[in-house]
C-alpha atoms as a PDB file:
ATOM      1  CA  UNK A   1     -35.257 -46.005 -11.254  1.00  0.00           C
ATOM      2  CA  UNK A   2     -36.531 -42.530  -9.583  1.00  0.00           C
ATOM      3  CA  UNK A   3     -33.760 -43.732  -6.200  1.00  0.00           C
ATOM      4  CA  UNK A   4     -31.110 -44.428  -9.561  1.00  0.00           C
ATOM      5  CA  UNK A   5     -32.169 -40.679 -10.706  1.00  0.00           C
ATOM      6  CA  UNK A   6     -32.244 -38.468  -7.710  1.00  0.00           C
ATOM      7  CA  UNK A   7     -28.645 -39.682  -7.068  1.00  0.00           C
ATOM      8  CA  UNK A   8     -27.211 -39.221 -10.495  1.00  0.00           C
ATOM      9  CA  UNK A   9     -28.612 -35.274  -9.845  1.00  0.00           C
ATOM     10  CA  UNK A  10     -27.450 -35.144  -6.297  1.00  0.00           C
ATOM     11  CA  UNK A  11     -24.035 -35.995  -7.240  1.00  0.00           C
ATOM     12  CA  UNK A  12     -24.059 -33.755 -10.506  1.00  0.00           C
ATOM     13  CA  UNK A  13     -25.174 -30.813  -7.796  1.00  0.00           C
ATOM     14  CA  UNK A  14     -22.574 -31.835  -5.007  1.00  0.00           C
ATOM     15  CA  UNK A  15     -19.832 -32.058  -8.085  1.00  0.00           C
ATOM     16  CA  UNK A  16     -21.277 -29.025  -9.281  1.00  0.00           C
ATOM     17  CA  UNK A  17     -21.068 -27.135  -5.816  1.00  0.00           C
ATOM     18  CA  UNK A  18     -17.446 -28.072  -4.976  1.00  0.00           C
ATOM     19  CA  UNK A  19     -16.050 -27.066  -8.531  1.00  0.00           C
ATOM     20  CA  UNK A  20     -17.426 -23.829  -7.333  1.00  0.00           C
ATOM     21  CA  UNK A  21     -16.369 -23.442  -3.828  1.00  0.00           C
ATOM     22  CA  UNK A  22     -12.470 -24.401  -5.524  1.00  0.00           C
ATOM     23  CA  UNK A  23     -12.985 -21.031  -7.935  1.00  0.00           C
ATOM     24  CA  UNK A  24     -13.729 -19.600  -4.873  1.00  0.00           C
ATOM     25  CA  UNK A  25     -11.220 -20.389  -2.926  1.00  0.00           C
ATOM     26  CA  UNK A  26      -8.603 -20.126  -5.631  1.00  0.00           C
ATOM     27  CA  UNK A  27     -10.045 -16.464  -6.502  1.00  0.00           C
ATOM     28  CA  UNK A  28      -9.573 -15.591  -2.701  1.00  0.00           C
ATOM     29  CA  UNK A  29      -5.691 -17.238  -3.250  1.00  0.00           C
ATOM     30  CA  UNK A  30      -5.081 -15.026  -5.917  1.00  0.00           C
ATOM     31  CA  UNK A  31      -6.300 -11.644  -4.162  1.00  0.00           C
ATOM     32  CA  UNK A  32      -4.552 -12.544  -1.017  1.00  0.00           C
ATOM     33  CA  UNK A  33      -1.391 -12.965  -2.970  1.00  0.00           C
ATOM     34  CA  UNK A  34      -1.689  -9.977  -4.859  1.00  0.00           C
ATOM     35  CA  UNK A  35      -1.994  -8.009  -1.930  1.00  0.00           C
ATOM     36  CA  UNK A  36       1.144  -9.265  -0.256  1.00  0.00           C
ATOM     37  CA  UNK A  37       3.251  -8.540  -3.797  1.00  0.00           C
ATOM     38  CA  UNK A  38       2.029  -4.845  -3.777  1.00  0.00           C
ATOM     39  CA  UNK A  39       2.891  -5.074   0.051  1.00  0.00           C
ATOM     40  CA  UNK A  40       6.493  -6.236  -1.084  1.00  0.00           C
ATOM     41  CA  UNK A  41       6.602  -3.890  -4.119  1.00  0.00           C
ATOM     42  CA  UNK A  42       5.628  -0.755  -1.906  1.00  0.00           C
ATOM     43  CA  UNK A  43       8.261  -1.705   0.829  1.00  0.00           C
ATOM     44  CA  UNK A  44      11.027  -2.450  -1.537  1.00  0.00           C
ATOM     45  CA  UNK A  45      10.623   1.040  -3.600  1.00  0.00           C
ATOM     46  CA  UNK A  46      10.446   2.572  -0.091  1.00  0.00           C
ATOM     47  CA  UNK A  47      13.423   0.883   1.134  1.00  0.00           C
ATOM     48  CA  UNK A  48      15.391   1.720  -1.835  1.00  0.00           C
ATOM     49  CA  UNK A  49      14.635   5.466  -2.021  1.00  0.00           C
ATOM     50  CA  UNK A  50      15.756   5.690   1.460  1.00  0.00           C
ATOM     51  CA  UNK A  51      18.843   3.898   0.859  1.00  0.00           C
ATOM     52  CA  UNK A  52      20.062   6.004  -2.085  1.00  0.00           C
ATOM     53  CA  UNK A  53      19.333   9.343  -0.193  1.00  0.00           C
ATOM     54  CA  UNK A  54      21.286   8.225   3.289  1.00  0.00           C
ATOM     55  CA  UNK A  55      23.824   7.109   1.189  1.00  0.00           C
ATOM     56  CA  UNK A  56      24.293   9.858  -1.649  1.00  0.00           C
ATOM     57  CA  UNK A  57      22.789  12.361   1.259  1.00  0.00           C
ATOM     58  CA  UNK A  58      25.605  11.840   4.077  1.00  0.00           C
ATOM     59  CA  UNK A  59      28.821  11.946   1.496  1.00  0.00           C
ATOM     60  CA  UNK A  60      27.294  15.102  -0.475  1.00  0.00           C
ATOM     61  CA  UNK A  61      26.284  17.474   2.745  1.00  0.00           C
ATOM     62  CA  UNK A  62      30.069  16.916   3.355  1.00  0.00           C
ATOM     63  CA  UNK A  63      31.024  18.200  -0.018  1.00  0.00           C
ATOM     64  CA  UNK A  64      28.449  20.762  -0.684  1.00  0.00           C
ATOM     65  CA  UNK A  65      27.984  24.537   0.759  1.00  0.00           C
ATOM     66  CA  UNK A  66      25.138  26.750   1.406  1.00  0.00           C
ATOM     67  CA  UNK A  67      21.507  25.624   0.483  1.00  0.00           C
ATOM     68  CA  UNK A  68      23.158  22.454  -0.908  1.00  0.00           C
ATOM     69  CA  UNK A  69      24.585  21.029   1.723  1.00  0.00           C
ATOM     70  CA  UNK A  70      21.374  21.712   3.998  1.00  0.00           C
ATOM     71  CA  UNK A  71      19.338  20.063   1.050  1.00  0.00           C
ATOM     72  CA  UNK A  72      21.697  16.653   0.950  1.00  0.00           C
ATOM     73  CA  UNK A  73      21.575  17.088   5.206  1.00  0.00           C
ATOM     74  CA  UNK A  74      17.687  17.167   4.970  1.00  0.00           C
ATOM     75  CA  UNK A  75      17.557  14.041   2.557  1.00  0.00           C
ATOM     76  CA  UNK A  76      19.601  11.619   4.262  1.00  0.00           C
ATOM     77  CA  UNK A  77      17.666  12.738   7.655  1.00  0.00           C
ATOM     78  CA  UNK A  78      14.395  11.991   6.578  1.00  0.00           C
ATOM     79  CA  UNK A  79      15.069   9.151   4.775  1.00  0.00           C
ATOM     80  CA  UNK A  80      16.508   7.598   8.289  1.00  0.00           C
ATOM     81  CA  UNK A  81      12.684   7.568   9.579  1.00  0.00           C
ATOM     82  CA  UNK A  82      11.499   5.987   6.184  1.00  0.00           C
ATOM     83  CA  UNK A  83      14.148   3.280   6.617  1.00  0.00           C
ATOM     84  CA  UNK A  84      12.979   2.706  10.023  1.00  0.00           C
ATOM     85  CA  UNK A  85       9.458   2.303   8.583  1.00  0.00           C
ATOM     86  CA  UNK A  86      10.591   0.454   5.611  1.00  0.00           C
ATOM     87  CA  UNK A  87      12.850  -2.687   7.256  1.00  0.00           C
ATOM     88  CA  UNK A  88       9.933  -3.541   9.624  1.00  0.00           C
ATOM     89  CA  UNK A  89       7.631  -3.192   6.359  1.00  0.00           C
ATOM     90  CA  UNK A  90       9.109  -5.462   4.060  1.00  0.00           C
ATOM     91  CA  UNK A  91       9.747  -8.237   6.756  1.00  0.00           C
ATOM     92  CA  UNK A  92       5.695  -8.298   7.451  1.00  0.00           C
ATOM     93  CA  UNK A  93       5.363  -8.137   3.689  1.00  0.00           C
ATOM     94  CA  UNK A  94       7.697 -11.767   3.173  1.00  0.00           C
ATOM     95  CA  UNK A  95       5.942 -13.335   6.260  1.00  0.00           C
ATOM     96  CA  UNK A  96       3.734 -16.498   4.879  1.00  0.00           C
ATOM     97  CA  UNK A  97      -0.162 -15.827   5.747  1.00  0.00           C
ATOM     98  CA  UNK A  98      -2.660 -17.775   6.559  1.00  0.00           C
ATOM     99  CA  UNK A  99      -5.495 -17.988   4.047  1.00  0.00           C
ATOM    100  CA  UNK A 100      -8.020 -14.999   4.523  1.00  0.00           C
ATOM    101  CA  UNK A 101     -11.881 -15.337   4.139  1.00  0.00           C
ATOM    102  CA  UNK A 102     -13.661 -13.041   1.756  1.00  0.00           C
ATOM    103  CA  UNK A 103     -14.810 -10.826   4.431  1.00  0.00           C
ATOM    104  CA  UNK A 104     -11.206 -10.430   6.224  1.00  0.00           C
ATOM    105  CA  UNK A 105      -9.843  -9.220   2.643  1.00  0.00           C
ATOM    106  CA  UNK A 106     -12.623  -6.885   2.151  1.00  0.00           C
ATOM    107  CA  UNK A 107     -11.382  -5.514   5.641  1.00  0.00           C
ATOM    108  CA  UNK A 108      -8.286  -5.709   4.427  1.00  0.00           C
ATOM    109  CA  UNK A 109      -8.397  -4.001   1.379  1.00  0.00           C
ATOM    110  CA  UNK A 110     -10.412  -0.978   3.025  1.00  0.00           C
ATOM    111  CA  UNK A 111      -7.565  -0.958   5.685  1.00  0.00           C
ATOM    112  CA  UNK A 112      -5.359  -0.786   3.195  1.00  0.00           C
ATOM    113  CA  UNK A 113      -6.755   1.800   0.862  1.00  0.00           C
ATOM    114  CA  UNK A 114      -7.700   4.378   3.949  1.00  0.00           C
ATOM    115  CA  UNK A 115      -3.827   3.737   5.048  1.00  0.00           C
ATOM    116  CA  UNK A 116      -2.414   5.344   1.195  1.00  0.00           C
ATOM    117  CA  UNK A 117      -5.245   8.133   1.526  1.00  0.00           C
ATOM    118  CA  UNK A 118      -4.315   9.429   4.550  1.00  0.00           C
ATOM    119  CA  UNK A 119      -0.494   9.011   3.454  1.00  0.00           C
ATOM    120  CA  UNK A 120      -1.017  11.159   0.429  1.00  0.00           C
ATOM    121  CA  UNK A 121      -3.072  13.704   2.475  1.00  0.00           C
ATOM    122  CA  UNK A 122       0.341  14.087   4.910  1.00  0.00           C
ATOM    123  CA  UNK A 123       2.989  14.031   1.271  1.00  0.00           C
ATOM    124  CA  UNK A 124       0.375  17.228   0.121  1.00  0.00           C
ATOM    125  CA  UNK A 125       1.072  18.740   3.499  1.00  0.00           C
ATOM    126  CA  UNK A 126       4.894  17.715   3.141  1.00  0.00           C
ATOM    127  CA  UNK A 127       5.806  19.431  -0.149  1.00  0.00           C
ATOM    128  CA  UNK A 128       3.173  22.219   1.277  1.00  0.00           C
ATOM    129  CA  UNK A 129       6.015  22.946   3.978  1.00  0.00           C
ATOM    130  CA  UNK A 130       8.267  22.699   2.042  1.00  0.00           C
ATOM    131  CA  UNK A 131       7.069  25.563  -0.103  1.00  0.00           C
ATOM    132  CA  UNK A 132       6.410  27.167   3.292  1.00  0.00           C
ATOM    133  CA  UNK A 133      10.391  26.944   4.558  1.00  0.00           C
ATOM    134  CA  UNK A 134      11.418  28.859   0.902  1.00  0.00           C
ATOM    135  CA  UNK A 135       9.718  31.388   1.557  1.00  0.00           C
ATOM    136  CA  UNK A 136      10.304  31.929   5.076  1.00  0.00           C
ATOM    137  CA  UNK A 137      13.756  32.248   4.078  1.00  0.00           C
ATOM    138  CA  UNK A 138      13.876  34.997   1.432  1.00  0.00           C
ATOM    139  CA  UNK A 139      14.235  37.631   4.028  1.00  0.00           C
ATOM    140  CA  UNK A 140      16.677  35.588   6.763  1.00  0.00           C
ATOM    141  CA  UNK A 141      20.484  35.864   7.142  1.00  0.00           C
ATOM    142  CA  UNK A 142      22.262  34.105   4.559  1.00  0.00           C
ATOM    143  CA  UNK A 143      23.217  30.686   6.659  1.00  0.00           C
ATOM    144  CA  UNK A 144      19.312  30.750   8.040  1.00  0.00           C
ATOM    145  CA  UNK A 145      17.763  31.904   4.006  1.00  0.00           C
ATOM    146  CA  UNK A 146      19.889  29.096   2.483  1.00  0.00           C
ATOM    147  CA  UNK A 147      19.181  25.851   5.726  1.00  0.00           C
ATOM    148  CA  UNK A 148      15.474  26.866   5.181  1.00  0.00           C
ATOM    149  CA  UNK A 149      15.812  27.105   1.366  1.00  0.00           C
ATOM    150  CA  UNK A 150      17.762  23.964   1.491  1.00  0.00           C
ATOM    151  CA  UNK A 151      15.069  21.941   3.679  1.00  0.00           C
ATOM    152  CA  UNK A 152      12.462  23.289   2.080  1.00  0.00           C
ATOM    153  CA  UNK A 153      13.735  21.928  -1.112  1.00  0.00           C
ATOM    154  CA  UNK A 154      14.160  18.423   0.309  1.00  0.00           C
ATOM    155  CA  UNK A 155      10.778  18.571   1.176  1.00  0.00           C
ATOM    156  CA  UNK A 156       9.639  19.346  -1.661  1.00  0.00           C
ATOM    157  CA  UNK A 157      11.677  16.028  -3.384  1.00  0.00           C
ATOM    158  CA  UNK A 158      11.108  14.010  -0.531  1.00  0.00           C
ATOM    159  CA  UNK A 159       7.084  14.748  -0.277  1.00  0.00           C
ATOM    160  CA  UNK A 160       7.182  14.393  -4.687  1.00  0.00           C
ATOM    161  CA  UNK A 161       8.150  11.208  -4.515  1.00  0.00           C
ATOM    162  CA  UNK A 162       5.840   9.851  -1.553  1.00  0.00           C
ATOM    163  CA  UNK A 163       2.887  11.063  -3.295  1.00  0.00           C
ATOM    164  CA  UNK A 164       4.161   9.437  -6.473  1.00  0.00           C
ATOM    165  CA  UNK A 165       4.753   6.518  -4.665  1.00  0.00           C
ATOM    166  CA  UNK A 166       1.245   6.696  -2.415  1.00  0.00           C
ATOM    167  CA  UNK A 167      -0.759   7.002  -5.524  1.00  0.00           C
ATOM    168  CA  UNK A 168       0.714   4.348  -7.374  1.00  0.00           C
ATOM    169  CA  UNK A 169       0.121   1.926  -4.707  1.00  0.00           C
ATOM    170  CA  UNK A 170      -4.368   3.005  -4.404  1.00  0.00           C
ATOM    171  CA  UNK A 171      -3.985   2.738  -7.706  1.00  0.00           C
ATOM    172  CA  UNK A 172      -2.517  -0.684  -7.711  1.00  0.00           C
ATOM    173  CA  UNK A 173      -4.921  -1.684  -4.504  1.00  0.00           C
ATOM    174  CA  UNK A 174      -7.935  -0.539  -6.600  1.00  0.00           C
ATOM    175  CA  UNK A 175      -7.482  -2.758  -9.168  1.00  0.00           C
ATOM    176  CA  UNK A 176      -7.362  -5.629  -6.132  1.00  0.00           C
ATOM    177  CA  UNK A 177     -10.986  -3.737  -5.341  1.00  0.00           C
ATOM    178  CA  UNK A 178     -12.211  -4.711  -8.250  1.00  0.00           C
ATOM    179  CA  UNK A 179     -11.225  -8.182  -8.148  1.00  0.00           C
ATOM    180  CA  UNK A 180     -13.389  -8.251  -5.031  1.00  0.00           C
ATOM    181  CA  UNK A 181     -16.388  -7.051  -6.075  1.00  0.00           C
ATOM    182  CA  UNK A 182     -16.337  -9.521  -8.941  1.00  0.00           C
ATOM    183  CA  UNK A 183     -16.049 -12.090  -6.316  1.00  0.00           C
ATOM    184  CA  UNK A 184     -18.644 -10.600  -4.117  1.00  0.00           C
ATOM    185  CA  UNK A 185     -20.777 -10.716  -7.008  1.00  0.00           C
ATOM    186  CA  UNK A 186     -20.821 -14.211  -6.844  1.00  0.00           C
ATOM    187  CA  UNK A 187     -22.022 -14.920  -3.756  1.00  0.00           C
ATOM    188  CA  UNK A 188     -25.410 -13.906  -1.929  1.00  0.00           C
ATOM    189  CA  UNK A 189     -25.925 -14.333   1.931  1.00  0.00           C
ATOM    190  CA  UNK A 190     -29.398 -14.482   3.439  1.00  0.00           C
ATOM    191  CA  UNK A 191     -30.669 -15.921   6.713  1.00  0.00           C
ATOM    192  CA  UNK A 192     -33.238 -17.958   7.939  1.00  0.00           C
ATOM    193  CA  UNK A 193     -33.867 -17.595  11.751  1.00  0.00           C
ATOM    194  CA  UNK A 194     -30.366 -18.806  13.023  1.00  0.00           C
ATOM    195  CA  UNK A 195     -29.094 -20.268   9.889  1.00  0.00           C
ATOM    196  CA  UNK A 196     -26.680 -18.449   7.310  1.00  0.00           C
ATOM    197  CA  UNK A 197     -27.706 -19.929   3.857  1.00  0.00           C
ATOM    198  CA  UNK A 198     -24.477 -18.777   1.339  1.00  0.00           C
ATOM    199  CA  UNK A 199     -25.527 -19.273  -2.699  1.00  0.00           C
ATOM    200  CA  UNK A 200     -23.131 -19.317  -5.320  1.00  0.00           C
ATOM    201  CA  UNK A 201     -24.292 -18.005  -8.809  1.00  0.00           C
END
């Protein structure tokens, strides 16, 4: 009766243990694939603002004089290096992935989040210059005043929106932080000599 017992709980704590490990796993699942969507989402805003601004950028600095046409001439410029960052971007972001751990998302997600920091650090120092090249042009010749007015308006635009764009995404990635620490909060590691005991509350 005790042998009939001590198996009915061993399977109960087995059945109880996997259902666990599953929510786990399918929490994990559901982080990883978050992170790849704001991955996507981030690449495909990027990719379209650079897009519009070649495009709209390379027909108006041939239809447009004085601070203008530096302005459109500035736009479609830059926006050549964020297309050249973007295309690479959202072709890693569609790549399938191999499941991640808990600990290689953590890594992850701090990877990520120091990446948009230091991104909106350089769009401050962007629209900065950009504020910098107006002013150095008040007292210029008139083709010098209005190419430094004009590129110091683009980037001022061109920094606006990178910032917009660099905060949306921590602010999107944080709420991925917080799925983590929920799941972290579910687990506790301690160790015994050489083995790593892993408890799930």
């Amino acid at each position: 009766m005790r042998v009939i017992f001590f198996s009915i709980i061993c399977l109960v704590k087995i059945s109880s243990f996997s259902q666990i490990e599953d929510n786990l796993k399918f929490d994990l699942l559901n982080i990883q694939t978050r992170q790849q969507n704001f991955a996507k989402t981030s690449m495909i805003s990027l990719n379209s603002w650079a897009i519009a601004n070649i495009g709209y950028g390379s027909i108006a600095t041939f239809h447009s004089n004085g601070e203008a046409k530096y302005f459109h001439q500035m736009n479609a410029i830059w926006n050549v290096v964020n297309l050249g960052i973007g295309i690479p971007g959202i072709i890693g972001a569609h790549k399938k992935q191999q499941p991640k751990s808990l600990l290689e998302l953590n890594e992850y997600q701090h990877k990520l989040e120091k990446v948009y920091f230091i991104n909106a650090g350089l769009d401050v120092a962007y629209i900065a210059t950009g504020g910098i090249l107006r002013l150095a042009g008040s007292n210029k010749s008139l083709d010098i005043k209005n190419r430094l007015k004009g590129y110091g308006n683009s980037l001022l635009m061109q920094g606006g929106y990178l910032l917009f764009h660099d905060i949306a995404m921590i602010l999107l990635y944080k709420t991925n932080g917080k799925l983590l620490s929920k799941t972290w909060s579910k687990v506790t590691i301690s160790t015994y000599g050489l083995n790593l005991k892993v408890q799930f509350h």
